[in-house]
PDB file of N, CA and C in Angstrom:
ATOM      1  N   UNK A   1      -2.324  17.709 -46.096  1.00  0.00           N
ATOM      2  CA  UNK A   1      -1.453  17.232 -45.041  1.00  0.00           C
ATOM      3  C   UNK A   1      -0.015  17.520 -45.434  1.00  0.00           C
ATOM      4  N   UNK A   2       1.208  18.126 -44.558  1.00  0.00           N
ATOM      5  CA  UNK A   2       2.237  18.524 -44.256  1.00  0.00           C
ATOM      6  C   UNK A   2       3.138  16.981 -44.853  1.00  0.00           C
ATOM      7  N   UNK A   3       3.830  16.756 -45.347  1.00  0.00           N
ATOM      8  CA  UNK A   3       5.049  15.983 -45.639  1.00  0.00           C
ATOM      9  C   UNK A   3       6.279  15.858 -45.225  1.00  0.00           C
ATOM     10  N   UNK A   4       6.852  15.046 -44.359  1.00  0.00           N
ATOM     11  CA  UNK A   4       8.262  15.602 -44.116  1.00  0.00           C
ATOM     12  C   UNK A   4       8.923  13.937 -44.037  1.00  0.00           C
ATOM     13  N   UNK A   5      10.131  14.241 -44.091  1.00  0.00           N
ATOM     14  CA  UNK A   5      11.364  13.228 -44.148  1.00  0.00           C
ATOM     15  C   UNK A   5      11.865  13.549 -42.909  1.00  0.00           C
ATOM     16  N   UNK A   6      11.779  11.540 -42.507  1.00  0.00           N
ATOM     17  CA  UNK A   6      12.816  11.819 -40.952  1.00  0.00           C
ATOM     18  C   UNK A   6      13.264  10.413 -41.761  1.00  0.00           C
ATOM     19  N   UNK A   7      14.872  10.225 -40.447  1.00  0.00           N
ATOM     20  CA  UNK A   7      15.743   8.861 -40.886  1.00  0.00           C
ATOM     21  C   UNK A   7      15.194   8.035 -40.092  1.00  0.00           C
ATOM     22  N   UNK A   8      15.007   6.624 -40.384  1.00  0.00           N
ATOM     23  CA  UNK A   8      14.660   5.760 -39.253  1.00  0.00           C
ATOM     24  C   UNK A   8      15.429   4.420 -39.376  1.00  0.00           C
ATOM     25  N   UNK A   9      15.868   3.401 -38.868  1.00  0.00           N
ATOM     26  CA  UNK A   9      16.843   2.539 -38.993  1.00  0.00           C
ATOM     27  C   UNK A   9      15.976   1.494 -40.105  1.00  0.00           C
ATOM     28  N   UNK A  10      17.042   0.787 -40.679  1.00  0.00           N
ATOM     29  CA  UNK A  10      16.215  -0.224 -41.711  1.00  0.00           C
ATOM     30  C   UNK A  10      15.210  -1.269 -40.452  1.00  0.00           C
ATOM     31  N   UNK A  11      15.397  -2.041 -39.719  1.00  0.00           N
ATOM     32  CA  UNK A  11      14.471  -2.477 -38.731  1.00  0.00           C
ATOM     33  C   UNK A  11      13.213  -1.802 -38.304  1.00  0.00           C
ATOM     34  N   UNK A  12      13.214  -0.332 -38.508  1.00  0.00           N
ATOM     35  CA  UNK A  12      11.974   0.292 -38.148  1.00  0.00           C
ATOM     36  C   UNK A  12      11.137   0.598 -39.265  1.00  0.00           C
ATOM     37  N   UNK A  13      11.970   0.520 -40.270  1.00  0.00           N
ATOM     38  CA  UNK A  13      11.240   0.825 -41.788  1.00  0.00           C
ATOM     39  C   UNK A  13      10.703  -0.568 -42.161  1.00  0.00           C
ATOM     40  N   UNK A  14      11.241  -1.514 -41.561  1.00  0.00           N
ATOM     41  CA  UNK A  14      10.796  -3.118 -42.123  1.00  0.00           C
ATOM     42  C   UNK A  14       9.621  -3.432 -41.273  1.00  0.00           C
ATOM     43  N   UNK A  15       9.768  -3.243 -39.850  1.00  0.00           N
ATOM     44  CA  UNK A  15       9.184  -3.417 -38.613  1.00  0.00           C
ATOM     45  C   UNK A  15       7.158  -2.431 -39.148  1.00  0.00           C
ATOM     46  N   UNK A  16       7.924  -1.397 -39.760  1.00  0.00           N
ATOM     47  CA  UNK A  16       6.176  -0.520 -40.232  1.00  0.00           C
ATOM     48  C   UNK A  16       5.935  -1.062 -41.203  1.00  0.00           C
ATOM     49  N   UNK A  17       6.380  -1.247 -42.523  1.00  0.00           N
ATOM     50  CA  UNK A  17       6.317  -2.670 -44.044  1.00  0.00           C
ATOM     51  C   UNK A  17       5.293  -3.193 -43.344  1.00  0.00           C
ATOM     52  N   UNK A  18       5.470  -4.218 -42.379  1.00  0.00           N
ATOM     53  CA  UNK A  18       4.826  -5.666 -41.903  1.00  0.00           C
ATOM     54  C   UNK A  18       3.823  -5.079 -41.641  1.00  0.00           C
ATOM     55  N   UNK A  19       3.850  -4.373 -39.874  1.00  0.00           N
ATOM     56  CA  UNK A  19       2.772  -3.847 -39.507  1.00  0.00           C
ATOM     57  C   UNK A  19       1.693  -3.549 -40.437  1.00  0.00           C
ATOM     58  N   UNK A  20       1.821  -2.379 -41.573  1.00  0.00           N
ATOM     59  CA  UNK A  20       0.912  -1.885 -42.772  1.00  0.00           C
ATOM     60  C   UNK A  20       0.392  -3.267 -43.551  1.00  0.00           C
ATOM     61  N   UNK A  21       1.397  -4.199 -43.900  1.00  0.00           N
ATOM     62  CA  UNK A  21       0.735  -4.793 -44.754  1.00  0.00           C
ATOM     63  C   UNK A  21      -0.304  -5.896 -43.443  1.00  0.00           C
ATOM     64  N   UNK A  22       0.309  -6.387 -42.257  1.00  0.00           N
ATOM     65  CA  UNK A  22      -0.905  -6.831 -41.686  1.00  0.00           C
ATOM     66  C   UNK A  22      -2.116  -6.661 -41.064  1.00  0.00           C
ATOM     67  N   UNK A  23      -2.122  -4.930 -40.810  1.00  0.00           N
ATOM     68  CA  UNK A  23      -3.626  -4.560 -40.326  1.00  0.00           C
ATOM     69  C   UNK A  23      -3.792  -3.707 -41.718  1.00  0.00           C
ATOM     70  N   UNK A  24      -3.505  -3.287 -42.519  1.00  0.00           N
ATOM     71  CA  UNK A  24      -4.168  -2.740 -43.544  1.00  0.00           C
ATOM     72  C   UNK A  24      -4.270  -1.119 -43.395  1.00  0.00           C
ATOM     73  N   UNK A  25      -3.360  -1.007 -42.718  1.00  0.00           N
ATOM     74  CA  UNK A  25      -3.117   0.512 -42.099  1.00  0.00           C
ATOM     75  C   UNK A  25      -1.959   1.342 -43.288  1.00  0.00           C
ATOM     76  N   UNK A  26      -2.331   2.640 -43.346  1.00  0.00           N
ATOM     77  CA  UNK A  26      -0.714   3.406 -44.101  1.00  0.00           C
ATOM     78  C   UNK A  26      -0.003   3.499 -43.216  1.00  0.00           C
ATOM     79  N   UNK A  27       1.612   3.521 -43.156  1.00  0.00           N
ATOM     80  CA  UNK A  27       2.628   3.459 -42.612  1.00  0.00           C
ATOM     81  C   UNK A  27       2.382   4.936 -41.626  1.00  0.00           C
ATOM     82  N   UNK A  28       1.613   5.858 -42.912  1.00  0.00           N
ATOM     83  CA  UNK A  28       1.897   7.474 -41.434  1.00  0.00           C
ATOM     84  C   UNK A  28       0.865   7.058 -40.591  1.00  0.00           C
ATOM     85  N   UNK A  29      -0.637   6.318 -40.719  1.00  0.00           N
ATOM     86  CA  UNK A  29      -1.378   5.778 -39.682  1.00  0.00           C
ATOM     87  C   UNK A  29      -0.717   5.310 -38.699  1.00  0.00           C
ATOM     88  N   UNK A  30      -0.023   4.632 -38.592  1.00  0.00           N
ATOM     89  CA  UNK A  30       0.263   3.944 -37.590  1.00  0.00           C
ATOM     90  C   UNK A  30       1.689   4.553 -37.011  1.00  0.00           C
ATOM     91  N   UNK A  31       2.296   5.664 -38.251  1.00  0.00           N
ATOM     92  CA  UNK A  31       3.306   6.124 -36.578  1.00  0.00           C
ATOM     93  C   UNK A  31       2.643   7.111 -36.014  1.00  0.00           C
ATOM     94  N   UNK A  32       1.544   7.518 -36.340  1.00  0.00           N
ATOM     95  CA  UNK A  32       0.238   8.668 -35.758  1.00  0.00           C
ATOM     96  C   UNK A  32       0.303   7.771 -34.460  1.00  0.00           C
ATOM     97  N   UNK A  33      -0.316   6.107 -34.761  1.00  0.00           N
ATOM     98  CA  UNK A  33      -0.655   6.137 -33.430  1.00  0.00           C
ATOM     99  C   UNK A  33       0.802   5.534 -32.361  1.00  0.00           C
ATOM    100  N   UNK A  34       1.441   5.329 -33.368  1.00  0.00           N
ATOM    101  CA  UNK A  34       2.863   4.979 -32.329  1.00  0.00           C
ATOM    102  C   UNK A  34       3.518   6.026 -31.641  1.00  0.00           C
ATOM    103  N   UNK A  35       2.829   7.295 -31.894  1.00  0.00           N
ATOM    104  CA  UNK A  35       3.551   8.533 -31.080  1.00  0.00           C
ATOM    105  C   UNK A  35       3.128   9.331 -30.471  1.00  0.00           C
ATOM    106  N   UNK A  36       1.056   9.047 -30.725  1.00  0.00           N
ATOM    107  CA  UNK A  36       0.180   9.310 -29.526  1.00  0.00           C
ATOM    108  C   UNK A  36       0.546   8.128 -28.070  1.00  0.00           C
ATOM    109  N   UNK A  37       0.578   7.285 -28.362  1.00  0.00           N
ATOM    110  CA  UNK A  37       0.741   6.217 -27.173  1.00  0.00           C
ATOM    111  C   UNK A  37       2.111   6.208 -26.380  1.00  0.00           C
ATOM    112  N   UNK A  38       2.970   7.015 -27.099  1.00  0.00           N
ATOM    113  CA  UNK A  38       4.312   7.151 -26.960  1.00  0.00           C
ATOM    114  C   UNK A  38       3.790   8.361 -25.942  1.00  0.00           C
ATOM    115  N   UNK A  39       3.342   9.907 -26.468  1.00  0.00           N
ATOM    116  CA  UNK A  39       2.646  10.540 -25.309  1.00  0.00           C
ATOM    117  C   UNK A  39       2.441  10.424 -24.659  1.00  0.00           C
ATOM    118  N   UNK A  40       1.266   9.550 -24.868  1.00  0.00           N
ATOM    119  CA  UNK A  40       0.046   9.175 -23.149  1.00  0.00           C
ATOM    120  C   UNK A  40       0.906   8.313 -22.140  1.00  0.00           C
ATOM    121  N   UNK A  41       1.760   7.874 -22.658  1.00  0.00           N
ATOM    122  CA  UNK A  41       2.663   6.972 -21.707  1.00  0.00           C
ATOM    123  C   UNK A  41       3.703   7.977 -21.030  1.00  0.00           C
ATOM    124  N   UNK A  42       4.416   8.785 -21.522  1.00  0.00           N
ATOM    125  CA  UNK A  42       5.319   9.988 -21.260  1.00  0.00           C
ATOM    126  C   UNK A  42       4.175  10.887 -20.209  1.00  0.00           C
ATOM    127  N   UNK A  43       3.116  11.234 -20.426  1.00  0.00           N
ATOM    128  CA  UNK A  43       2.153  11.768 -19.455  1.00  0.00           C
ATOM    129  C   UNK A  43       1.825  11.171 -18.320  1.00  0.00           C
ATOM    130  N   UNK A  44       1.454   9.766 -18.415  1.00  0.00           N
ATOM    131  CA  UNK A  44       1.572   8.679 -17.295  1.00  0.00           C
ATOM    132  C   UNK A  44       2.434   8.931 -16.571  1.00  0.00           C
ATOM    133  N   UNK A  45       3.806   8.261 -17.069  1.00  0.00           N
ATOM    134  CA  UNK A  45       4.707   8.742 -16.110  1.00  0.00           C
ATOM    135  C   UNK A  45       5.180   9.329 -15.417  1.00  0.00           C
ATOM    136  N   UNK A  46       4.992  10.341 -15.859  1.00  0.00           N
ATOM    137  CA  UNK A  46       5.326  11.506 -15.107  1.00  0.00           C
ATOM    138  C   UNK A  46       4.205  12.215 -14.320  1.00  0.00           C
ATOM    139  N   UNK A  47       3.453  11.772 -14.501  1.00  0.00           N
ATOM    140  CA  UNK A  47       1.724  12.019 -13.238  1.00  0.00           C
ATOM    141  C   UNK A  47       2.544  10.928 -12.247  1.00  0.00           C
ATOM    142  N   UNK A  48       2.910   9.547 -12.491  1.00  0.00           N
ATOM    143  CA  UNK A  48       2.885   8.920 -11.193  1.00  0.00           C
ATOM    144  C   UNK A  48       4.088   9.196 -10.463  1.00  0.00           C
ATOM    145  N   UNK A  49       5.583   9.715 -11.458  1.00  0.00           N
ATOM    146  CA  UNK A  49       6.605  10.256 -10.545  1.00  0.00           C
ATOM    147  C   UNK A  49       6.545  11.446  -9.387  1.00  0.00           C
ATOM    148  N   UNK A  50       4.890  12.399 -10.127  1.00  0.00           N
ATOM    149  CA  UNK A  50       4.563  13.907  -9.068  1.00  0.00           C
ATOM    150  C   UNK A  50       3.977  12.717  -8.198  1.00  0.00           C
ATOM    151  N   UNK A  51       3.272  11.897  -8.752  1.00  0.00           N
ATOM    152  CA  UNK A  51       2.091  11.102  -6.934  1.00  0.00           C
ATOM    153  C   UNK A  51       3.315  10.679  -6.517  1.00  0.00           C
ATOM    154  N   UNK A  52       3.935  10.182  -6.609  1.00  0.00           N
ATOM    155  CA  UNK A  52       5.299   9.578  -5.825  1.00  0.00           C
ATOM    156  C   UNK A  52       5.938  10.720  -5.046  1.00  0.00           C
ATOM    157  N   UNK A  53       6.293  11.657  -5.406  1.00  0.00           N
ATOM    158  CA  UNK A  53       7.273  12.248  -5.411  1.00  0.00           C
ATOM    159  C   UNK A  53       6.506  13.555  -3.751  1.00  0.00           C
ATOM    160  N   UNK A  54       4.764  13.290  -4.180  1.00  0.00           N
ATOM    161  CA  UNK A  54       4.129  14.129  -2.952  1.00  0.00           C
ATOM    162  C   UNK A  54       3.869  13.232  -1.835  1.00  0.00           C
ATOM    163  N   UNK A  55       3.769  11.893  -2.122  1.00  0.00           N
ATOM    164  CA  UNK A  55       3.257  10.544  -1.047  1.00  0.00           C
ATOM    165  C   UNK A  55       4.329  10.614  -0.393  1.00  0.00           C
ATOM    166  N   UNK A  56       5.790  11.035  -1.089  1.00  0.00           N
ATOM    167  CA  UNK A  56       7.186  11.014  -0.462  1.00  0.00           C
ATOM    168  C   UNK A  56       7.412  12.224   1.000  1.00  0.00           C
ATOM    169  N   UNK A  57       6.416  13.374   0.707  1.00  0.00           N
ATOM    170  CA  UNK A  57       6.423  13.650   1.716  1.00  0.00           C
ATOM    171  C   UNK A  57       5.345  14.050   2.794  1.00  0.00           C
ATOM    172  N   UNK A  58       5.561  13.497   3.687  1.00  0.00           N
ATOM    173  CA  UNK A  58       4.000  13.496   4.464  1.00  0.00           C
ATOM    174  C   UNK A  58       3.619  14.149   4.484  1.00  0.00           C
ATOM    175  N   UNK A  59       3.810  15.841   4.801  1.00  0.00           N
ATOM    176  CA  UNK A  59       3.033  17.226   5.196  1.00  0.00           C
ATOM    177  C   UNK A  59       2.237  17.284   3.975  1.00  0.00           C
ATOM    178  N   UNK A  60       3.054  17.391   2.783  1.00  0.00           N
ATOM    179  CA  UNK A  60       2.107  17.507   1.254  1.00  0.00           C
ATOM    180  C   UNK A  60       1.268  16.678   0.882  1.00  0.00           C
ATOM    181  N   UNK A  61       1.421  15.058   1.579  1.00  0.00           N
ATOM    182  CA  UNK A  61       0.291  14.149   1.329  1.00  0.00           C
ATOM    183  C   UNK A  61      -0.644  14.275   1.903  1.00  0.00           C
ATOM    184  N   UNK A  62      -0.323  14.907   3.196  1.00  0.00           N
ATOM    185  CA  UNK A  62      -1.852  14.909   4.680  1.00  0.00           C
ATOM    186  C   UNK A  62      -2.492  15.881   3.600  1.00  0.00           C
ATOM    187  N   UNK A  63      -1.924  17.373   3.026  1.00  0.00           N
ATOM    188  CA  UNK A  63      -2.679  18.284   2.560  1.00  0.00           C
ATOM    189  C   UNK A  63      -3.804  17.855   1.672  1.00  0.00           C
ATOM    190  N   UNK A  64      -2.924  16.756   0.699  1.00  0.00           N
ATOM    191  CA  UNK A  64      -3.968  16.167  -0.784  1.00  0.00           C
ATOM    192  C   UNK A  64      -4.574  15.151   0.094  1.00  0.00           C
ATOM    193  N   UNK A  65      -4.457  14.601   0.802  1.00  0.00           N
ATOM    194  CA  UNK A  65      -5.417  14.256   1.314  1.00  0.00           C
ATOM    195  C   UNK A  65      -6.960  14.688   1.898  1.00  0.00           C
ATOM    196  N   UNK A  66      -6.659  16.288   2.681  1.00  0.00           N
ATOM    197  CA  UNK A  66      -7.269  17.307   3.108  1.00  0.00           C
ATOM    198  C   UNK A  66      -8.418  17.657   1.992  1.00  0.00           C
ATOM    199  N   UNK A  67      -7.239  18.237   1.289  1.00  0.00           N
ATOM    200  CA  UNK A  67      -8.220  18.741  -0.144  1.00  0.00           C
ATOM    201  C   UNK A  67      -9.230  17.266  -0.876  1.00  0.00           C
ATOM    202  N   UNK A  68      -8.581  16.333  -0.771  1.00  0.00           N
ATOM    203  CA  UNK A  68      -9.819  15.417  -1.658  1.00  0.00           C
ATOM    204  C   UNK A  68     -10.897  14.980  -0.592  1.00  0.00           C
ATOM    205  N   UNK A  69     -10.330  14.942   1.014  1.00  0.00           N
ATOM    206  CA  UNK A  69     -12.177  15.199   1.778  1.00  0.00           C
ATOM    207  C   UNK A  69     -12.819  15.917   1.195  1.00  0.00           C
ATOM    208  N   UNK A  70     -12.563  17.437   1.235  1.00  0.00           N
ATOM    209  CA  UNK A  70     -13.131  18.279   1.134  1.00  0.00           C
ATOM    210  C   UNK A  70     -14.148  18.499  -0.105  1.00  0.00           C
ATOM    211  N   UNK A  71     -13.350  17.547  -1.439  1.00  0.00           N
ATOM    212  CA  UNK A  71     -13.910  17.568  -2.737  1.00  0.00           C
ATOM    213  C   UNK A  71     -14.913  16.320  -3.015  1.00  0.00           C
ATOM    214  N   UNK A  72     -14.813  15.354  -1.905  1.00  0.00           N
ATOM    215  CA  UNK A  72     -15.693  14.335  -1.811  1.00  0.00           C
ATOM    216  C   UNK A  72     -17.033  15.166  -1.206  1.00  0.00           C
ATOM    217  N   UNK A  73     -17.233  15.618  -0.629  1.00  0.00           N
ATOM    218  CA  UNK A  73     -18.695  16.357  -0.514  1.00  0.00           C
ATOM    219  C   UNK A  73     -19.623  16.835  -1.369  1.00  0.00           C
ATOM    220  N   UNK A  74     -19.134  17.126  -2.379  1.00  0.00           N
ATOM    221  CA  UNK A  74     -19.712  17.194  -3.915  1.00  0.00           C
ATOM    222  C   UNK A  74     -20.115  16.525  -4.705  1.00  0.00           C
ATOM    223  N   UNK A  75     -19.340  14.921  -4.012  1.00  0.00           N
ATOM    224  CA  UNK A  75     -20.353  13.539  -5.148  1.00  0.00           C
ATOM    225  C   UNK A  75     -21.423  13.547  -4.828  1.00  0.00           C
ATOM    226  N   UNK A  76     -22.084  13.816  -3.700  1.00  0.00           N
ATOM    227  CA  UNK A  76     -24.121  13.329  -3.352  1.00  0.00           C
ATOM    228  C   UNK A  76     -24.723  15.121  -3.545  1.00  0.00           C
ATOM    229  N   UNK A  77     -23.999  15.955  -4.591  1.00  0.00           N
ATOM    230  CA  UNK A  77     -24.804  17.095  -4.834  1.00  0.00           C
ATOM    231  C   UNK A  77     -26.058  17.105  -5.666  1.00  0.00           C
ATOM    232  N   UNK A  78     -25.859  16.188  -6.560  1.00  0.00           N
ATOM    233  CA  UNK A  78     -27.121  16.143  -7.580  1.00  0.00           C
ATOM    234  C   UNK A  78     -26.722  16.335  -8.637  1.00  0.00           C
ATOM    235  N   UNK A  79     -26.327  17.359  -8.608  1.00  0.00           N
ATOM    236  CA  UNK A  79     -25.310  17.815 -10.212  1.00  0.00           C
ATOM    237  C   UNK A  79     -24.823  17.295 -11.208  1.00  0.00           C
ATOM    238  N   UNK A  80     -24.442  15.594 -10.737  1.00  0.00           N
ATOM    239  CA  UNK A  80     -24.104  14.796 -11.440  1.00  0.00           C
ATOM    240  C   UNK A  80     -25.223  14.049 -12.607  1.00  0.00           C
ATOM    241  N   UNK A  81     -26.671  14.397 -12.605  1.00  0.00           N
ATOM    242  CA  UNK A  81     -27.882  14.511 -13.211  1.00  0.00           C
ATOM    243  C   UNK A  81     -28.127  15.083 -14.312  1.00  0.00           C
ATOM    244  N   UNK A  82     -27.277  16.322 -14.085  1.00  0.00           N
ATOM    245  CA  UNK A  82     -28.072  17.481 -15.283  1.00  0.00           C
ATOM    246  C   UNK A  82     -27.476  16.774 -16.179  1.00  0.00           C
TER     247      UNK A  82
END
């Protein structure tokens, strides 16, 4: 595994201390997962600013609307079996 030095404020270095010593985690464990969730949340968002941003205008919503009839015909294919 790769090694590197970043700065982080004394509060965030104290704030991971605790964390590690109370779930029993290493400090890079847990900014692993403090910066996957940091992701998936940055991905979130910005999926619901595009749904916002197409609901905002009607012609493009009737369309996604259009298109997900069209893709609902495919749930009672069977396919969902294999």
């Amino acid at each position: 595994m790769n090694h590197f030095t970043v700065d982080i404020s004394e509060i965030a270095h104290q704030t991971l201390q605790d964390l590690s010593k109370q779930t029993g985690q290493p400090v890079n464990v847990l900014l692993d997962k403090a910066v996957e969730e940091f992701r998936r949340k940055q991905f979130l968002e910005e999926a619901n600013r595009a749904y916002a941003e197409l609901k905002s205008n009607p012609q493009a919503w009737a369309e996604e609307l259009e298109e997900r009839k069209a893709w609902d015909v495919t749930l009672g294919d069977g396919l969902e079996d294999l």
